[in-house]
PDB file of N, CA and C in Angstrom:
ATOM      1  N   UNK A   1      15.678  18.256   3.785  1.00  0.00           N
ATOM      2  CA  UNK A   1      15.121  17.073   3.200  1.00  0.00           C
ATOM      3  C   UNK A   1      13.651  16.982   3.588  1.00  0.00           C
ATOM      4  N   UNK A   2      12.767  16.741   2.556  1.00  0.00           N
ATOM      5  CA  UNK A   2      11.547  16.340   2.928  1.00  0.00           C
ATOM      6  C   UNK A   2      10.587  14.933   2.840  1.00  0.00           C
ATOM      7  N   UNK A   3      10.310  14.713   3.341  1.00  0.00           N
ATOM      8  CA  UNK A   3       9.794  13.683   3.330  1.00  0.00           C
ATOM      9  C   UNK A   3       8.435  13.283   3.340  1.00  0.00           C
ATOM     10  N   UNK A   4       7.894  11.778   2.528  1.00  0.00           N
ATOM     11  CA  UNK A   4       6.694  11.940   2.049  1.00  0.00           C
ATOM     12  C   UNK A   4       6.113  10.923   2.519  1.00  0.00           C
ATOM     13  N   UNK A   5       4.657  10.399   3.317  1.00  0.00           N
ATOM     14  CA  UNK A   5       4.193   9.320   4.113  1.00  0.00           C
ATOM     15  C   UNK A   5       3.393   8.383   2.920  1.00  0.00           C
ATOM     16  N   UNK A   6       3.894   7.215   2.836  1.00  0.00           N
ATOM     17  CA  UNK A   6       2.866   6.522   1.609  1.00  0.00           C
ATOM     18  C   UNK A   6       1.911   5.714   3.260  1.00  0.00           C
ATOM     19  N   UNK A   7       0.546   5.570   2.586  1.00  0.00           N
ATOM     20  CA  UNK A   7      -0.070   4.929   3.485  1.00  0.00           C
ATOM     21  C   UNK A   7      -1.415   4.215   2.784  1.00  0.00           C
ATOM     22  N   UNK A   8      -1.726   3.025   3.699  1.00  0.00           N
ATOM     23  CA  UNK A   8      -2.109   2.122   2.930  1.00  0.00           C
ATOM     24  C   UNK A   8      -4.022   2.293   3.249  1.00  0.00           C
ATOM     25  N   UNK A   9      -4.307   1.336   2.996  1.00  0.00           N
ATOM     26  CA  UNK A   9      -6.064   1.734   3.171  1.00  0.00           C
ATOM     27  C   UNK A   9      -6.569   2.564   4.471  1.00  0.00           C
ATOM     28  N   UNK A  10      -5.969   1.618   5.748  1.00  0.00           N
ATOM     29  CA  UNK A  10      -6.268   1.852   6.712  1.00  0.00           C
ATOM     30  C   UNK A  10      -5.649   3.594   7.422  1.00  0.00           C
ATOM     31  N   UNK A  11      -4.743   3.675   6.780  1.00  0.00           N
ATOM     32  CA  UNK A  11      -4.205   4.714   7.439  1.00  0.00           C
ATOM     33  C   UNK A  11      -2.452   4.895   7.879  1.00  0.00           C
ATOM     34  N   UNK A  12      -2.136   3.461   7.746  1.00  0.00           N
ATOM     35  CA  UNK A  12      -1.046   3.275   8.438  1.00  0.00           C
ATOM     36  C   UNK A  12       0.216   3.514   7.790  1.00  0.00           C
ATOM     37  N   UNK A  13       1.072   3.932   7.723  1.00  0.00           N
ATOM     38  CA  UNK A  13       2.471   3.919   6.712  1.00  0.00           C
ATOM     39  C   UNK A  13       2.931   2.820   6.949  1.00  0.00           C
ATOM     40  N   UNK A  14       3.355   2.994   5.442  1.00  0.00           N
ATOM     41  CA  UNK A  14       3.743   1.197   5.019  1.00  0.00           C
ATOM     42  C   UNK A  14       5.307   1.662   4.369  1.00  0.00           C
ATOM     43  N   UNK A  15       5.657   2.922   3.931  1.00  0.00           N
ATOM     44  CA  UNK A  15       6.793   3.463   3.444  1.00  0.00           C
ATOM     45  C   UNK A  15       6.790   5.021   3.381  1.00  0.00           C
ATOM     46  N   UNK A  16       7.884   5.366   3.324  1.00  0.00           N
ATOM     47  CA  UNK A  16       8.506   7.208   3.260  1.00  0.00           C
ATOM     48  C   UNK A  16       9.754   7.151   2.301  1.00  0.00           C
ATOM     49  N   UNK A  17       9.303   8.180   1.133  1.00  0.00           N
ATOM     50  CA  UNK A  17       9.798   9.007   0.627  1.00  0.00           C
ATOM     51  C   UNK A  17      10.775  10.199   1.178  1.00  0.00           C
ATOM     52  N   UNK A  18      11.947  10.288   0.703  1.00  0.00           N
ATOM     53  CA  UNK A  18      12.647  11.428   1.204  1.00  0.00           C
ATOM     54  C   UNK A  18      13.264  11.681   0.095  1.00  0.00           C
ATOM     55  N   UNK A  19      13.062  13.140  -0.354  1.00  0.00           N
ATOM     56  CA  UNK A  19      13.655  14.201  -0.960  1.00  0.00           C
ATOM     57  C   UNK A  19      14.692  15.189  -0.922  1.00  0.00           C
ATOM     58  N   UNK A  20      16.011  15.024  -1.282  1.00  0.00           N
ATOM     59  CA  UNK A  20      16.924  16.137  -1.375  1.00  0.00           C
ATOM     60  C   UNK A  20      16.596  16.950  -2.525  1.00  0.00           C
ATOM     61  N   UNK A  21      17.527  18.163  -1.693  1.00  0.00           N
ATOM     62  CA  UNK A  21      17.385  19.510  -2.820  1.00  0.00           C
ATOM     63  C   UNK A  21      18.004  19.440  -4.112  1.00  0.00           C
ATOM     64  N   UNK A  22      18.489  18.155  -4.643  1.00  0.00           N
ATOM     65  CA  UNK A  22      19.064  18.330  -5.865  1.00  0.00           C
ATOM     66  C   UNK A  22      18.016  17.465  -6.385  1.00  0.00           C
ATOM     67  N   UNK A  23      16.884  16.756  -5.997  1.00  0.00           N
ATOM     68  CA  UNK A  23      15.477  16.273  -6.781  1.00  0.00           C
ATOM     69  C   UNK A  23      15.919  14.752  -6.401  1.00  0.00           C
ATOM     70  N   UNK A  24      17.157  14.453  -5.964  1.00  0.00           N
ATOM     71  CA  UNK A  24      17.359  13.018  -5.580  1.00  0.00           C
ATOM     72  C   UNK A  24      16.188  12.042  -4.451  1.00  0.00           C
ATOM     73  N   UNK A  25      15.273  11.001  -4.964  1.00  0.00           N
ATOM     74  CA  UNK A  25      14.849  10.735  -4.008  1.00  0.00           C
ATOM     75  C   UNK A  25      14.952   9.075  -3.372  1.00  0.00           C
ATOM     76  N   UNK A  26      14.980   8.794  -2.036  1.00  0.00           N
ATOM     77  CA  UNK A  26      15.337   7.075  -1.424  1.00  0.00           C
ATOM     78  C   UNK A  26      13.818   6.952  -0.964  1.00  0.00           C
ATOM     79  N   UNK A  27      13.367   5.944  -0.972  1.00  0.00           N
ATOM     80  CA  UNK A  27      12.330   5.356  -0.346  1.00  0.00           C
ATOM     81  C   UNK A  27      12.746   3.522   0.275  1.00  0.00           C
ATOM     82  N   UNK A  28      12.335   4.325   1.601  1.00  0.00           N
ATOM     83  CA  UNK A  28      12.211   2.737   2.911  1.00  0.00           C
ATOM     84  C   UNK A  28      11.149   2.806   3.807  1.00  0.00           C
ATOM     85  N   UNK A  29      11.401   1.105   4.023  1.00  0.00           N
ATOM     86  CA  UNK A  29      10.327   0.651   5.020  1.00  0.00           C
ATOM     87  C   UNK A  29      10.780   0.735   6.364  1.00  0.00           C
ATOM     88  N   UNK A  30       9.686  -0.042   7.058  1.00  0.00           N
ATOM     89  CA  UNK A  30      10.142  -0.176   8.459  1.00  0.00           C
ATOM     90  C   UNK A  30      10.868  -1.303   8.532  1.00  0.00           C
ATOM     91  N   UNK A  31      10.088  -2.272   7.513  1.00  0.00           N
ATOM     92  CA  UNK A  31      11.431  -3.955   7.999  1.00  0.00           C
ATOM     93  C   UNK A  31      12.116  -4.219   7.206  1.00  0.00           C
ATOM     94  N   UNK A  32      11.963  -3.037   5.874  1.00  0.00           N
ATOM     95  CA  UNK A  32      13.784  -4.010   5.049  1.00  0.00           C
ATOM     96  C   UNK A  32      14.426  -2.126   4.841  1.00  0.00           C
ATOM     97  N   UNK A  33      14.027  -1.728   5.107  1.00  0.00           N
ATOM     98  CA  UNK A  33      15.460  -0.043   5.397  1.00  0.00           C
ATOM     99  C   UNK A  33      15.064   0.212   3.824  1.00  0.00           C
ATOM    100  N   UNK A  34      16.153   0.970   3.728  1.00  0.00           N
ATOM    101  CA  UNK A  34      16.940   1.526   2.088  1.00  0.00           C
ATOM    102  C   UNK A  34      15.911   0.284   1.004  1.00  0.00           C
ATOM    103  N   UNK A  35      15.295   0.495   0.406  1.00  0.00           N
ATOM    104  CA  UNK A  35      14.602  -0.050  -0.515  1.00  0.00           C
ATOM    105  C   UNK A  35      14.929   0.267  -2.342  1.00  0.00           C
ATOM    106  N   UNK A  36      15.170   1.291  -2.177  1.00  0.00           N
ATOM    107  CA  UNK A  36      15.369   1.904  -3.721  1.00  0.00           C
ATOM    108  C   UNK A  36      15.436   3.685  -3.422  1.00  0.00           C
ATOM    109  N   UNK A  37      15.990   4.177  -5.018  1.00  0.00           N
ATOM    110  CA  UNK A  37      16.470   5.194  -4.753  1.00  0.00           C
ATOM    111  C   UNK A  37      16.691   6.254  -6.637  1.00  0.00           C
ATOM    112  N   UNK A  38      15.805   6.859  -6.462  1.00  0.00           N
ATOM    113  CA  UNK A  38      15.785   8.076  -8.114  1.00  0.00           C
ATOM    114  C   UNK A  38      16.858   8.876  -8.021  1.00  0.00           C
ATOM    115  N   UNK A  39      17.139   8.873  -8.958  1.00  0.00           N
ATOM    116  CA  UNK A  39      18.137   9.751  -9.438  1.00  0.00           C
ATOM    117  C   UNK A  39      18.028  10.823 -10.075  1.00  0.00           C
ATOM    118  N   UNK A  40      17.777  12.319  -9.891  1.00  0.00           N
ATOM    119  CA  UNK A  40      17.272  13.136 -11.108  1.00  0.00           C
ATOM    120  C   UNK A  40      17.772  13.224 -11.815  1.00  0.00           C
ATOM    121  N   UNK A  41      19.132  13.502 -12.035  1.00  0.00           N
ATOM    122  CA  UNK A  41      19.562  13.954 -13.101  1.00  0.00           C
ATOM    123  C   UNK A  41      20.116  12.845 -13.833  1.00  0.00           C
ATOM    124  N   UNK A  42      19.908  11.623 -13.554  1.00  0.00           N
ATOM    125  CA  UNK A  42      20.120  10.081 -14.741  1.00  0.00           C
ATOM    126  C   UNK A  42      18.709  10.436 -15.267  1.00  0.00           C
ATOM    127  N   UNK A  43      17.519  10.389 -14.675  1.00  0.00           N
ATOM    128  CA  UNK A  43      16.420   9.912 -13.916  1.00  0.00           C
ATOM    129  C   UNK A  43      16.152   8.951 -14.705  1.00  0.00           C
ATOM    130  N   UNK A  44      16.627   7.898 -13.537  1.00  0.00           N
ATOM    131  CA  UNK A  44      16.165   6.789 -13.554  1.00  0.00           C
ATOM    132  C   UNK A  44      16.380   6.519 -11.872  1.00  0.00           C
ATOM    133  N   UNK A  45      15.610   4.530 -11.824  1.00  0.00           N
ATOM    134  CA  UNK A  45      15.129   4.159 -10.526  1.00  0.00           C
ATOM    135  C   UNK A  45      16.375   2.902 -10.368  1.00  0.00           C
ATOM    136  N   UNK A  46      16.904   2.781  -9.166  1.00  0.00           N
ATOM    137  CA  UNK A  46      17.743   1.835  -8.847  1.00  0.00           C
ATOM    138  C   UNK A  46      17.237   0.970  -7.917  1.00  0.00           C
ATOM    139  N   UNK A  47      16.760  -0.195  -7.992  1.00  0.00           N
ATOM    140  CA  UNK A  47      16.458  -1.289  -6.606  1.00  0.00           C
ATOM    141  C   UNK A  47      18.014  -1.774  -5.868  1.00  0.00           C
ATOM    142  N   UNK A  48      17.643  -1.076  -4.897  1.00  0.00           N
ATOM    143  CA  UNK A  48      19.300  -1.335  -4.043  1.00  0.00           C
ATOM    144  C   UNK A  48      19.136  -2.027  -3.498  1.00  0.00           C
ATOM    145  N   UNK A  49      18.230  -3.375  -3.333  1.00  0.00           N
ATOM    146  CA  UNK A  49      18.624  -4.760  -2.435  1.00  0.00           C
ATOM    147  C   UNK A  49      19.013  -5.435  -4.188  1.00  0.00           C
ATOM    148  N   UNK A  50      19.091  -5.414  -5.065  1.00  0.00           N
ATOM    149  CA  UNK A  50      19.876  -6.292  -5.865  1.00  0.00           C
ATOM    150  C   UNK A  50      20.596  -4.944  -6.976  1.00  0.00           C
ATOM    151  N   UNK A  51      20.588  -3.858  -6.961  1.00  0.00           N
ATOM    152  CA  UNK A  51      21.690  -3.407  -7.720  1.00  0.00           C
ATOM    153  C   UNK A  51      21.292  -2.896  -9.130  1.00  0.00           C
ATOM    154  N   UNK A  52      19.948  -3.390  -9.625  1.00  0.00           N
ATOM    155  CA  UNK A  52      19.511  -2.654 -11.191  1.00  0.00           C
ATOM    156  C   UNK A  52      18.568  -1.647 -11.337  1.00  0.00           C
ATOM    157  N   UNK A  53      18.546  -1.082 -11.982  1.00  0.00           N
ATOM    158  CA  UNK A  53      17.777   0.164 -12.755  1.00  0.00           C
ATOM    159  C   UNK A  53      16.888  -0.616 -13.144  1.00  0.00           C
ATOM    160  N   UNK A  54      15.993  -0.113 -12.516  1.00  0.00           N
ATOM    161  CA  UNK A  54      14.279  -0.626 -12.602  1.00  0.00           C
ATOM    162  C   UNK A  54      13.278   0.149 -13.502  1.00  0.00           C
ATOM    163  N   UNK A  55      14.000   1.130 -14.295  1.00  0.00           N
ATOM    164  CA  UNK A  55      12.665   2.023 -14.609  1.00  0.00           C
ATOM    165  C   UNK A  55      13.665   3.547 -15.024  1.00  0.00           C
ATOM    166  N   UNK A  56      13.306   3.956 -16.229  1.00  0.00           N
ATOM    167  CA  UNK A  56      14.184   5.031 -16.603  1.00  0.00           C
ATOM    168  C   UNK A  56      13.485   6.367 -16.488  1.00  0.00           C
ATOM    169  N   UNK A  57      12.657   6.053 -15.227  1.00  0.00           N
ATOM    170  CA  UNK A  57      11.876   7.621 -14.751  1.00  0.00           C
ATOM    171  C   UNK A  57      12.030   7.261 -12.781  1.00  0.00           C
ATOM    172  N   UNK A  58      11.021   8.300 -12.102  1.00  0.00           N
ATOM    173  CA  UNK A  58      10.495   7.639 -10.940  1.00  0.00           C
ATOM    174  C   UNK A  58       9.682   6.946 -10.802  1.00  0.00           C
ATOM    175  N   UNK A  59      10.221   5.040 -10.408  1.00  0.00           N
ATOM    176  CA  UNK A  59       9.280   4.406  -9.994  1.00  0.00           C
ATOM    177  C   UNK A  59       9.382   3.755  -8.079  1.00  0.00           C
ATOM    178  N   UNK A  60       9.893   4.670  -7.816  1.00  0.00           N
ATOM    179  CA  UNK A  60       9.631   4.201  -6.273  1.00  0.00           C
ATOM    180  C   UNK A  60       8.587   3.776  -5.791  1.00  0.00           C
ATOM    181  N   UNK A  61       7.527   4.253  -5.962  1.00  0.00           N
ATOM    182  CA  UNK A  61       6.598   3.709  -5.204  1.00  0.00           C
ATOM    183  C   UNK A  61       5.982   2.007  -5.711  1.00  0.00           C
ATOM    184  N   UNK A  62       6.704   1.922  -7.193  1.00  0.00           N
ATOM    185  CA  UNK A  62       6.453  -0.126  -7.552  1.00  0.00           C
ATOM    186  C   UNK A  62       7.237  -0.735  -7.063  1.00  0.00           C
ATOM    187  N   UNK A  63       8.502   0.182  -5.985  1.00  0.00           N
ATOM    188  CA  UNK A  63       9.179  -0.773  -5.668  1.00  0.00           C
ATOM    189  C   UNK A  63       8.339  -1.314  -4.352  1.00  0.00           C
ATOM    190  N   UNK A  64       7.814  -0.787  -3.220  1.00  0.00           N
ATOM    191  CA  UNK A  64       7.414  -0.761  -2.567  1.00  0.00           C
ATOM    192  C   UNK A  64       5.539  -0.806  -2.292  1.00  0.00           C
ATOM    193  N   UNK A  65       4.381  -1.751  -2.715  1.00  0.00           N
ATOM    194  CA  UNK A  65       3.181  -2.059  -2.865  1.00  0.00           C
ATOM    195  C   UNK A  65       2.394  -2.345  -1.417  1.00  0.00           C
ATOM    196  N   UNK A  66       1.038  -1.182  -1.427  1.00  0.00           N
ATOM    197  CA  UNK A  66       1.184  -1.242  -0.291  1.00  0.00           C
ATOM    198  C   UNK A  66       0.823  -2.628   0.494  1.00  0.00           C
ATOM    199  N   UNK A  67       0.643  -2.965   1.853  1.00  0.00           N
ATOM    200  CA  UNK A  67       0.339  -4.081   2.163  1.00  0.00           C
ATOM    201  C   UNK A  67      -1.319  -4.454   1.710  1.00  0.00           C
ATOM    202  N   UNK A  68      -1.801  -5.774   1.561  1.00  0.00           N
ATOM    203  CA  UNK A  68      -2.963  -6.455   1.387  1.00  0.00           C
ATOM    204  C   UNK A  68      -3.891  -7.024   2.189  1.00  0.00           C
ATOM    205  N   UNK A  69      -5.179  -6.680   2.908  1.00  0.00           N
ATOM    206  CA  UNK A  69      -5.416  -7.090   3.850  1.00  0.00           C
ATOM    207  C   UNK A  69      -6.841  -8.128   4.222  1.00  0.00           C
TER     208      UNK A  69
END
């Protein structure tokens, strides 16, 4: 699995990307976990704190904006 650092102006990670070998990818934070999660082979985007398909490609990273300062 690989994993990918999103980071915000300053430098800091604000969220990570992780990649399995079948193209599946989850992205979480540090204070709410499991955030959302792509699917390749639907591909589409699921927001898993309420349960819907957000987006019928990868949109992980709108689930997650970085912080504002």
């Amino acid at each position: 699995m690989e994993s990918q650092y999103l980071r915000d102006a300053a430098g800091a990670v604000y969220a990570i990307i992780d990649q399995e070998l079948s193209g599946n990818q989850s992205i979480r934070t540090f204070e709410h976990g499991w955030v959302g999660r792509y699917y390749a082979a639907g591909n589409f985007t699921i927001d898993l704190r309420t349960g819907q398909i957000v987006a019928g490609c990868n949109a992980l990273t709108s689930l997650v904006p970085p912080p504002r300062y």
